[in-house]
C-alpha atoms as a PDB file:
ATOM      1  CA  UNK A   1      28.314   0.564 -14.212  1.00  0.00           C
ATOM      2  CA  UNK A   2      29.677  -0.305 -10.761  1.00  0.00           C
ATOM      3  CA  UNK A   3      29.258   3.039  -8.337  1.00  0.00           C
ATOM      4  CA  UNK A   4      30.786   3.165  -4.649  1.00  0.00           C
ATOM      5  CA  UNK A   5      28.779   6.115  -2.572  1.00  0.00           C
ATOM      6  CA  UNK A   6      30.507   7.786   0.365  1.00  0.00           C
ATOM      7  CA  UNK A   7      30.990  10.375   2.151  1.00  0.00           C
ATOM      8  CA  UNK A   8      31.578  12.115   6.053  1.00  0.00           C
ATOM      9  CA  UNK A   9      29.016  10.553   8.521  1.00  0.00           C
ATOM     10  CA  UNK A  10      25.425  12.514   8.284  1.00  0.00           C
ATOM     11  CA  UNK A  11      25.650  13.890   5.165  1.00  0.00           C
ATOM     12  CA  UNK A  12      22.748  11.994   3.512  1.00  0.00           C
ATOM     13  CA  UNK A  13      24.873   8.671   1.344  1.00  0.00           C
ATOM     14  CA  UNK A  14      22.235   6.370   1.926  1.00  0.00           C
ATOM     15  CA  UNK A  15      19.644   8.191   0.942  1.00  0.00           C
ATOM     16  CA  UNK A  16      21.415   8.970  -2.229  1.00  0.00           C
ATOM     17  CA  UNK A  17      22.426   5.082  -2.912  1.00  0.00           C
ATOM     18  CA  UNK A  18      19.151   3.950  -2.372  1.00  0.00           C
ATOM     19  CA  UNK A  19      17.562   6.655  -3.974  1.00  0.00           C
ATOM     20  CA  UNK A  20      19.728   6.055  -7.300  1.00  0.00           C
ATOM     21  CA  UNK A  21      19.128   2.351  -6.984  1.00  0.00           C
ATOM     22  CA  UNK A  22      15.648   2.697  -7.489  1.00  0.00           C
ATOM     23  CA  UNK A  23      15.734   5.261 -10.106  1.00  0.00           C
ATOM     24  CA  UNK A  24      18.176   2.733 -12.367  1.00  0.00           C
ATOM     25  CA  UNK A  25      15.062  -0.177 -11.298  1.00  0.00           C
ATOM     26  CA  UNK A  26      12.634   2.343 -12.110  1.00  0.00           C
ATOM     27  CA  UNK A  27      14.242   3.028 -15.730  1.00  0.00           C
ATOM     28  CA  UNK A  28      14.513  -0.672 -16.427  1.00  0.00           C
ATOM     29  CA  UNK A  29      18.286  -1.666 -15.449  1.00  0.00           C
ATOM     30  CA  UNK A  30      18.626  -4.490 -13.248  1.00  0.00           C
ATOM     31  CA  UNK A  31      20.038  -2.976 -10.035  1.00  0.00           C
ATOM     32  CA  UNK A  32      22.023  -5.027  -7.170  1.00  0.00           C
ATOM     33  CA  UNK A  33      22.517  -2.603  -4.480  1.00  0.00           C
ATOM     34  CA  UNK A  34      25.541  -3.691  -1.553  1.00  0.00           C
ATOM     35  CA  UNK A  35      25.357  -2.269   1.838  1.00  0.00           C
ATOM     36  CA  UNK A  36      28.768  -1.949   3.357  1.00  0.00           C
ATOM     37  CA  UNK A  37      28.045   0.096   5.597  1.00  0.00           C
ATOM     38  CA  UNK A  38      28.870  -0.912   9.677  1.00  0.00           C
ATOM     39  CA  UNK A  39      25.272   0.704  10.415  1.00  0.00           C
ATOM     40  CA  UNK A  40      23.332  -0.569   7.609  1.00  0.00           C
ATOM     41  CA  UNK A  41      20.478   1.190   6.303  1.00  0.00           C
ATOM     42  CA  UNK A  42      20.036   0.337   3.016  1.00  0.00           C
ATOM     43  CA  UNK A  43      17.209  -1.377   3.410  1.00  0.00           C
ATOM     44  CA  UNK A  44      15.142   0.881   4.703  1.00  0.00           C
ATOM     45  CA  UNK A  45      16.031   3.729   1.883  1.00  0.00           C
ATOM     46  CA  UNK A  46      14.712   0.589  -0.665  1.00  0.00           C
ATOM     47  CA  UNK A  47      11.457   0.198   0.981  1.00  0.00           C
ATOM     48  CA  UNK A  48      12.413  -3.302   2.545  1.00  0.00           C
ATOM     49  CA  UNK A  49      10.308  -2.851   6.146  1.00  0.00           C
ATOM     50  CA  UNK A  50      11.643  -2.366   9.523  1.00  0.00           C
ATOM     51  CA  UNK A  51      10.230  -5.819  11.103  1.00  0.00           C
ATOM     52  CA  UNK A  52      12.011  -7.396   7.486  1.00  0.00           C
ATOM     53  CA  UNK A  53      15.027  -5.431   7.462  1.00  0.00           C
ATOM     54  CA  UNK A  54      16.125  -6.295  11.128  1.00  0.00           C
ATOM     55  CA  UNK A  55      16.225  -9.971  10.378  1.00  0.00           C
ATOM     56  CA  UNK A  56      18.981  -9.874   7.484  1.00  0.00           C
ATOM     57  CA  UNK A  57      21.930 -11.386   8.437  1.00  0.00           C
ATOM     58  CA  UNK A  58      25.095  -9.308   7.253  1.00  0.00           C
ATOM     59  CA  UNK A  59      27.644 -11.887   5.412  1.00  0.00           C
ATOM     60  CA  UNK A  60      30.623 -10.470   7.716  1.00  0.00           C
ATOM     61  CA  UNK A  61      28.310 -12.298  10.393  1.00  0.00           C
ATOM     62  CA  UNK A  62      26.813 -14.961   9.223  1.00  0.00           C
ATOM     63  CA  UNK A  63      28.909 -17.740  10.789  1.00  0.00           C
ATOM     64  CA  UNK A  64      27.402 -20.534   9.047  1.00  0.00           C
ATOM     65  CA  UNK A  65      28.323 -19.337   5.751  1.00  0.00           C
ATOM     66  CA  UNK A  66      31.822 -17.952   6.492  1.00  0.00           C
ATOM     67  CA  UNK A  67      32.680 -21.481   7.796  1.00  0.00           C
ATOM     68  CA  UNK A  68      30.853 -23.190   4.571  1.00  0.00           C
ATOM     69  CA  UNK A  69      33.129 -21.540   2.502  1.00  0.00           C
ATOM     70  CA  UNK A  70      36.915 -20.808   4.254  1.00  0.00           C
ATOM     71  CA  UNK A  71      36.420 -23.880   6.362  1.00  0.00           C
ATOM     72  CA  UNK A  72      36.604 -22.304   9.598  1.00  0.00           C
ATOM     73  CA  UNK A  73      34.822 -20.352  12.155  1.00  0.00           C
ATOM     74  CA  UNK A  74      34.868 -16.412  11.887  1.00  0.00           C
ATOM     75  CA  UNK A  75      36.407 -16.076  14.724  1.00  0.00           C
ATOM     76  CA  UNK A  76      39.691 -18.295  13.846  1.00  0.00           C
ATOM     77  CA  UNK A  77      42.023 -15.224  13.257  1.00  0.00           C
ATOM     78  CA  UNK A  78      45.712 -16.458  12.167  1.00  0.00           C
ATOM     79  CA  UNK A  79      44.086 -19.738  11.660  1.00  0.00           C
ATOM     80  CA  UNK A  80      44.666 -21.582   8.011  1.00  0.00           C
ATOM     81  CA  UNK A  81      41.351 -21.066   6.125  1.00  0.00           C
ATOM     82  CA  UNK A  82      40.626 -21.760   2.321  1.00  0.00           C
ATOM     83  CA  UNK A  83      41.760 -18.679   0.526  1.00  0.00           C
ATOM     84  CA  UNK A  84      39.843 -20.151  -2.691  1.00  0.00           C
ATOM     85  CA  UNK A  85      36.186 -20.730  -2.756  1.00  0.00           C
ATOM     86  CA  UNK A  86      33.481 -20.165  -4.509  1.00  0.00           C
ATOM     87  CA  UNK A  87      30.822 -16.391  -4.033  1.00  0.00           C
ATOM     88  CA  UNK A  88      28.992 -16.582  -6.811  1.00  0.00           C
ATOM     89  CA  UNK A  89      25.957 -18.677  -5.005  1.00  0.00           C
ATOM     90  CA  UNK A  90      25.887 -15.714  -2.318  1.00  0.00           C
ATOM     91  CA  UNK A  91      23.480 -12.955  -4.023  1.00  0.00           C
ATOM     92  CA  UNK A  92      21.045 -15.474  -5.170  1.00  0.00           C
ATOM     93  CA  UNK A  93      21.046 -17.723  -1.600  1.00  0.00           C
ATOM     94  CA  UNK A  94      21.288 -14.357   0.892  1.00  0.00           C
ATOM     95  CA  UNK A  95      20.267 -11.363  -1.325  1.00  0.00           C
ATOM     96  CA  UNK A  96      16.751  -9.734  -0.663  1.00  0.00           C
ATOM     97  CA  UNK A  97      14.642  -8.428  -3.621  1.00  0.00           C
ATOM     98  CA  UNK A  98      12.834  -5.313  -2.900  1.00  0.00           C
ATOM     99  CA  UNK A  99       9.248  -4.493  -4.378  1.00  0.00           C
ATOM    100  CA  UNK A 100      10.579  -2.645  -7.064  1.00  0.00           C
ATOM    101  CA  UNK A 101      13.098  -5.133  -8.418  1.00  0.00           C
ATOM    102  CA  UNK A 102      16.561  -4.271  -6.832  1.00  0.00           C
ATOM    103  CA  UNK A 103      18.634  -6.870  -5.018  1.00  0.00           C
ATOM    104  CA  UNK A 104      20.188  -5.804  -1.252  1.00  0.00           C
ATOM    105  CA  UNK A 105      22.909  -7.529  -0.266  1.00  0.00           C
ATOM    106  CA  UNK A 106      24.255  -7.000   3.180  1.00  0.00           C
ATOM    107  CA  UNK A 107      27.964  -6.962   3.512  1.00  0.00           C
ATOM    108  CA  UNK A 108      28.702  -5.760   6.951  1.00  0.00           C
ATOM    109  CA  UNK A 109      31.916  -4.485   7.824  1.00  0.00           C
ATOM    110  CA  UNK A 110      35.138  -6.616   9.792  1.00  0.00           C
ATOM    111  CA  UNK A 111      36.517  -5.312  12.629  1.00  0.00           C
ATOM    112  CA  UNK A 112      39.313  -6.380  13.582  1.00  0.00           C
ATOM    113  CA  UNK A 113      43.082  -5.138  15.581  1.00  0.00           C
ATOM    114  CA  UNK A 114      45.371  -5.120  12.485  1.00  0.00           C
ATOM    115  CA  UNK A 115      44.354  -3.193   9.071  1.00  0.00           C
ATOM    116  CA  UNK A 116      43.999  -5.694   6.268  1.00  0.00           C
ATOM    117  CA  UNK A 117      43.511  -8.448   8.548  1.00  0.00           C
ATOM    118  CA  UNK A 118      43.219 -11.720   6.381  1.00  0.00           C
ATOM    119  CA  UNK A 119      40.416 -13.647   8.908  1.00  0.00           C
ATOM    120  CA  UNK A 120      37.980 -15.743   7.210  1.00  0.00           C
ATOM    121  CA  UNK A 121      35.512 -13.098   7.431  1.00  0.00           C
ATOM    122  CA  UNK A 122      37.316 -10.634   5.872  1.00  0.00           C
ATOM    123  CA  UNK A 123      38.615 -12.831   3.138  1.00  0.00           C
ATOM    124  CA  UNK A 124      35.304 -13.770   2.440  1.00  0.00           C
ATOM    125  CA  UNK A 125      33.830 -10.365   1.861  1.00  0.00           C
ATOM    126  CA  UNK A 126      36.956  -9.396   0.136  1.00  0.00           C
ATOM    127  CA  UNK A 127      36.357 -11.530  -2.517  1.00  0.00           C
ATOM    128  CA  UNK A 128      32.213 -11.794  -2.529  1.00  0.00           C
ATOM    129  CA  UNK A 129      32.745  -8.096  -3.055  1.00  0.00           C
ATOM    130  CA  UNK A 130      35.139  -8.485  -5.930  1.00  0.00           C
ATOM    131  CA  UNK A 131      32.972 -10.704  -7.595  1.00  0.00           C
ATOM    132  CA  UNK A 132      30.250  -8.595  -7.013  1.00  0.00           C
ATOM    133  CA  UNK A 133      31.978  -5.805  -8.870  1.00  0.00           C
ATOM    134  CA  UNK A 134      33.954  -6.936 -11.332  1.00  0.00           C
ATOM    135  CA  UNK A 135      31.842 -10.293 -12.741  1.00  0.00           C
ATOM    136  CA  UNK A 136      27.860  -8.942 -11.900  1.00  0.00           C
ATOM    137  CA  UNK A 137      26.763  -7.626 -15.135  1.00  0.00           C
ATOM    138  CA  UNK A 138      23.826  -5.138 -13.383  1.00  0.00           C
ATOM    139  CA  UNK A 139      24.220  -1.597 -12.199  1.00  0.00           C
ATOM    140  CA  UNK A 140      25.890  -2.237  -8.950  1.00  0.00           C
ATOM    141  CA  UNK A 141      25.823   0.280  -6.432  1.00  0.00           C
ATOM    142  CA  UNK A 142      28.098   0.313  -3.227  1.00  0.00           C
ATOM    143  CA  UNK A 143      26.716   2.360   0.325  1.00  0.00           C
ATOM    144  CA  UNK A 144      30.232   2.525   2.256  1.00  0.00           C
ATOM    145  CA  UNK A 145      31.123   3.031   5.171  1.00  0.00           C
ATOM    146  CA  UNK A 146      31.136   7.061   6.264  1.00  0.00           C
ATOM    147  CA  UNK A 147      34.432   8.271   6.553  1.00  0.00           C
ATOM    148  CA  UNK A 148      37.882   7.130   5.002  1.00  0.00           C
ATOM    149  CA  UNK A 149      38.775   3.841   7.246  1.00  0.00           C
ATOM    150  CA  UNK A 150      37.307   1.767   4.706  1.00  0.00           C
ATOM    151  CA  UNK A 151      39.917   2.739   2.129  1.00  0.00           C
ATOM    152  CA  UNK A 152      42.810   0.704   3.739  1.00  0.00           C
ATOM    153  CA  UNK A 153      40.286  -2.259   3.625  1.00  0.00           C
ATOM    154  CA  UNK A 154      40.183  -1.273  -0.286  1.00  0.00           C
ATOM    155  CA  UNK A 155      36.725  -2.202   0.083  1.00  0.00           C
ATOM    156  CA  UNK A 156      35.552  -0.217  -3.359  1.00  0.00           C
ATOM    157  CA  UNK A 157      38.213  -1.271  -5.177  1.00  0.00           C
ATOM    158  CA  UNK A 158      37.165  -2.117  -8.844  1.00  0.00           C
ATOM    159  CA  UNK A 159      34.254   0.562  -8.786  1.00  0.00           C
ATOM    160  CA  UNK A 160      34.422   2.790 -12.108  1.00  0.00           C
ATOM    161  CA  UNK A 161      32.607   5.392 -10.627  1.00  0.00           C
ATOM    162  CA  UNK A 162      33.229   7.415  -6.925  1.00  0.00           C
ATOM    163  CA  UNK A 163      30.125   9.561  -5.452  1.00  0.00           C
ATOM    164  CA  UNK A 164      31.162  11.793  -2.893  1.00  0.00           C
ATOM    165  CA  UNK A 165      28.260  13.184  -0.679  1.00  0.00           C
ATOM    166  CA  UNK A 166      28.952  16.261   0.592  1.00  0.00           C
ATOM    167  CA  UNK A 167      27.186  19.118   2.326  1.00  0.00           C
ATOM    168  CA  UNK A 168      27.959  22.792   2.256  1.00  0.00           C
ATOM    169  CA  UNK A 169      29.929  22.492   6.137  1.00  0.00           C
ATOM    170  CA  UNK A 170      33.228  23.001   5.512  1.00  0.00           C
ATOM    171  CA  UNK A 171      33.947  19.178   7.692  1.00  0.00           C
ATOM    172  CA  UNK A 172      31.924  17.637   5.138  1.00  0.00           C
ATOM    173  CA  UNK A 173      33.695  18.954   2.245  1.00  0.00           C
ATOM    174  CA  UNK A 174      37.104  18.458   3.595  1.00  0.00           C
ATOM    175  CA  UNK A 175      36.531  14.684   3.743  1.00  0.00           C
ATOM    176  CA  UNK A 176      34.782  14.656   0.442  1.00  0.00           C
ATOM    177  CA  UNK A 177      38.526  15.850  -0.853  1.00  0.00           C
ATOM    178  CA  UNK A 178      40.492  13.307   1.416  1.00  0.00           C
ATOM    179  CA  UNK A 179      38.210  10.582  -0.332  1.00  0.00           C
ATOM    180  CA  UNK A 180      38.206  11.657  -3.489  1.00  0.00           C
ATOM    181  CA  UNK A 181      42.358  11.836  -3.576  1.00  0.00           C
ATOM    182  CA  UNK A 182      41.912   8.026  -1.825  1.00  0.00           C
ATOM    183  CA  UNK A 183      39.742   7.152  -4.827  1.00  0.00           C
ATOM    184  CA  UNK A 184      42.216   8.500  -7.477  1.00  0.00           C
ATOM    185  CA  UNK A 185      44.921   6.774  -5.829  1.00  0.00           C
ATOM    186  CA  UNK A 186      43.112   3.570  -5.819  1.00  0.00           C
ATOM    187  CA  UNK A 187      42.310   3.704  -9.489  1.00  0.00           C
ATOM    188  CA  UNK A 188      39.096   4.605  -9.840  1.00  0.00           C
ATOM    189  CA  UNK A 189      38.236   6.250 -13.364  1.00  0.00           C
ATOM    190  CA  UNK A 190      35.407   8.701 -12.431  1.00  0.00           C
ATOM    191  CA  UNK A 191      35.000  11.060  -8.893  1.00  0.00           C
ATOM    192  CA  UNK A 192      32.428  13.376  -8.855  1.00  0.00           C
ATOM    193  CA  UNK A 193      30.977  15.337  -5.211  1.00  0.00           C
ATOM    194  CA  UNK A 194      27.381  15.312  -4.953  1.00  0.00           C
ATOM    195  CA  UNK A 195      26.294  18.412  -2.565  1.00  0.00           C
ATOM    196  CA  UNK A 196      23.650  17.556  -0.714  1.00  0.00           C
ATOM    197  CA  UNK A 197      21.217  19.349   1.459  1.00  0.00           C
ATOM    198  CA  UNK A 198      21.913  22.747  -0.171  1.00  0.00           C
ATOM    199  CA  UNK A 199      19.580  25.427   1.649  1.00  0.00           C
ATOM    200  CA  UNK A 200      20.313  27.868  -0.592  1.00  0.00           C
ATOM    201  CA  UNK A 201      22.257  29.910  -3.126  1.00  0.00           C
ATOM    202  CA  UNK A 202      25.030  30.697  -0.264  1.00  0.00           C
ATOM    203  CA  UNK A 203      25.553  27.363   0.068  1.00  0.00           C
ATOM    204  CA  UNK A 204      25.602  25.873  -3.736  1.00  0.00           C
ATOM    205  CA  UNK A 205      28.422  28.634  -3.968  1.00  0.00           C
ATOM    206  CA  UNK A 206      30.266  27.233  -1.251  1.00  0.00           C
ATOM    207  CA  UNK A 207      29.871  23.869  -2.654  1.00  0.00           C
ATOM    208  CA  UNK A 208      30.769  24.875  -6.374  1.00  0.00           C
ATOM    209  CA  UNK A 209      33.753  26.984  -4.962  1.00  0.00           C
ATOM    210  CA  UNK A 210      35.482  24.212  -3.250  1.00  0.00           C
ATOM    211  CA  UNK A 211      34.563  21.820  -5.888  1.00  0.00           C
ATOM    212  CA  UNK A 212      36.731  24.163  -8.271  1.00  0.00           C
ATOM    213  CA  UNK A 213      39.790  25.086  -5.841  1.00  0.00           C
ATOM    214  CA  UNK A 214      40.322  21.771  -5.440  1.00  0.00           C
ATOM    215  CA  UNK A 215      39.540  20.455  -9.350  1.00  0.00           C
ATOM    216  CA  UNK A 216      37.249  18.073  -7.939  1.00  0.00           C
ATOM    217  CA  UNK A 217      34.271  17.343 -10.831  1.00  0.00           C
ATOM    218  CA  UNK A 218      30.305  18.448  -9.225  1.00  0.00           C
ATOM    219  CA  UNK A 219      28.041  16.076 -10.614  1.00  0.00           C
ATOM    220  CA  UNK A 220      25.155  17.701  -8.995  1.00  0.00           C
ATOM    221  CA  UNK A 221      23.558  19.840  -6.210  1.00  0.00           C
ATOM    222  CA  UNK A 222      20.911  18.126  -4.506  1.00  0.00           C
ATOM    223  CA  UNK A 223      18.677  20.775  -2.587  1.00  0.00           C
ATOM    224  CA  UNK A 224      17.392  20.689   1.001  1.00  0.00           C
ATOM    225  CA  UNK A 225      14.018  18.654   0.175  1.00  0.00           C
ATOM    226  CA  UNK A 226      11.231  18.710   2.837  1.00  0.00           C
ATOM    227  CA  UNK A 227       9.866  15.319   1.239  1.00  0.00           C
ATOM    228  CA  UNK A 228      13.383  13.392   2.065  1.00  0.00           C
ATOM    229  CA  UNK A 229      13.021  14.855   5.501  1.00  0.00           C
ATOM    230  CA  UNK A 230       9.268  13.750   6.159  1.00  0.00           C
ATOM    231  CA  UNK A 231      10.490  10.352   4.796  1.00  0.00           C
ATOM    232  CA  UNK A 232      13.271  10.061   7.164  1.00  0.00           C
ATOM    233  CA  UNK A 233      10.958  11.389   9.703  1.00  0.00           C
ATOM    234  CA  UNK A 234       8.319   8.592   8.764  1.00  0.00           C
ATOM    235  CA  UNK A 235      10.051   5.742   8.052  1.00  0.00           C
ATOM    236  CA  UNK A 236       9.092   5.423   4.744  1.00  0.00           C
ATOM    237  CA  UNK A 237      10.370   5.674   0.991  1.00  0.00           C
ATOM    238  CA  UNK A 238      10.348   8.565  -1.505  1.00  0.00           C
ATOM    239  CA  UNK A 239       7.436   8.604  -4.408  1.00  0.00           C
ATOM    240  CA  UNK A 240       9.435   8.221  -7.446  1.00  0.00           C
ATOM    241  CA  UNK A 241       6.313   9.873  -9.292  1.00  0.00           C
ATOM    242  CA  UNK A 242       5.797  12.739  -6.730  1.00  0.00           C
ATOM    243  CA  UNK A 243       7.880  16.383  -7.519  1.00  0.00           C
ATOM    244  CA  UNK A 244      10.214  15.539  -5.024  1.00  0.00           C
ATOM    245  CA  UNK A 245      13.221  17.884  -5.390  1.00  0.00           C
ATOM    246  CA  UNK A 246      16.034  15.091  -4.293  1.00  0.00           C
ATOM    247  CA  UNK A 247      14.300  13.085  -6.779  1.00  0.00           C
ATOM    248  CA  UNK A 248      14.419  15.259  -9.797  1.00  0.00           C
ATOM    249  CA  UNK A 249      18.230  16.082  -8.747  1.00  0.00           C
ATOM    250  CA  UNK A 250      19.084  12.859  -9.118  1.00  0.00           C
ATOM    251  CA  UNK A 251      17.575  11.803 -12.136  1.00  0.00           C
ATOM    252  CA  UNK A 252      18.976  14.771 -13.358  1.00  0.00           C
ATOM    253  CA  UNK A 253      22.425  12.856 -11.673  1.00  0.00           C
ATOM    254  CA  UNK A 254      21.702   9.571 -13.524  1.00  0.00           C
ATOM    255  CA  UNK A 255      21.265  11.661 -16.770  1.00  0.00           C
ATOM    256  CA  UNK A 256      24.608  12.664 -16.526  1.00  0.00           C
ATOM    257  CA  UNK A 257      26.469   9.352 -15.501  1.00  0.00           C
ATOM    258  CA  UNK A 258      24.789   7.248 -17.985  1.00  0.00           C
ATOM    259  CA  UNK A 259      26.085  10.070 -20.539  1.00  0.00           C
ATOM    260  CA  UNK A 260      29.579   9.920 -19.186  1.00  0.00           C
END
């Protein structure tokens, strides 16, 4: 199963991503988890430290690398590069194990002046990410970028299954639509929303309401769980063991997507 996790800025993907990640490593899958996000957090919703997580070295950046395998530096835009190389080295040489057993790998994002720019950095992520998706044979699970941007990069492309996170503000929502048309469009088989942060039964309507207007499928309601917010707060992970209500919604979540 290869699941891409997005959603408006704020809305809680990370948490979700990471959260799921460990659940799957928890139930015995073997879990590679990708951070494409430009302000990558990942690795702190895994339980990899601060002091630990600061030192990874996104792929998009790492110079040495880019040039090992296109033959040029990053920063040789419209430059002739090798478009054919070898990525299947990268998880095992860059990727960072957590405690519990799931792999980070931290793409980074390109920025560049032109959409779909073809620099060695992006053409190197491009196809460490394909690989990633379409030859790993673990759960693989994708924290985008917040937003839409990253669709014209066609960064998830390959995924087989979309989460949207969305909360009950009508913003939220209305970019959980925009990137769950983006998704269909691009191919992917399965788009679900995932309301997060739901205070109460006001809100779950509003979610379930838009969710059917707009024949978009809910795969769950996540509620609005003082334990994720002392985490946050902390700096530290979620108890898998503890009652945690964003935990049991989401193993309620995997339930459903493993039965899918």
């Amino acid at each position: 199963m290869k699941i891409a996790v997005s959603g408006k800025g704020g809305v809680g993907k990370t948490t979700v991503a990471g959260t799921l990640a460990r659940i799957l490593a928890h139930d015995g899958f073997k879990v590679l988890a990708i951070d494409a996000d430009s302000n990558a957090n990942l690795a702190l919703s895994l339980g990899i430290p601060l002091d630990q997580a600061k030192q990874i070295v996104p792929v998009s950046e790492n110079a040495a690398l880019i040039e090992e395998k296109t033959g040029v530096q990053p920063e040789s835009y419209g430059g002739v590069f090798r478009l054919s190389f070898r990525v299947d080295d990268i998880i095992e040489r860059y990727g960072v194990r957590t405690f519990e057993g799931v792999s980070l790998l931290v793409m980074g994002v390109v920025r560049s002046a032109g959409q779909g720019c073809m620099c060695p950095a992006n053409a190197l992520v491009r196809a460490l990410i394909r690989y990633l998706i379409t030859r790993r044979e673990e759960v693989v699970i994708l924290d985008m970028e917040a937003g839409t941007e990253h669709f014209g990069r066609r960064t998830a492309e390959n995924v087989n299954v979309m989460l949207v996170v969305a909360d009950a503000n009508l913003k939220s929502l209305e970019t959980a639509k925009t990137i769950a048309g983006l998704s269909k469009e691009m191919g992917v088989e399965r788009v679900f929303i995932v309301g997060n942060k739901v205070l109460n039964a006001f809100e779950e309507d509003v979610i379930r309401a838009y969710c059917s207007k707009n024949t978009i499928p809910l795969l769950g309601l996540i509620p609005y769980d003082t334990e994720i917010r002392k985490s946050d707060v902390e700096g530290h992970i979620l108890d898998l063991a503890t009652a945690s209500l964003g935990v049991q919604a989401l193993r309620k979540m995997r339930q459903t997507l493993l039965k899918a």
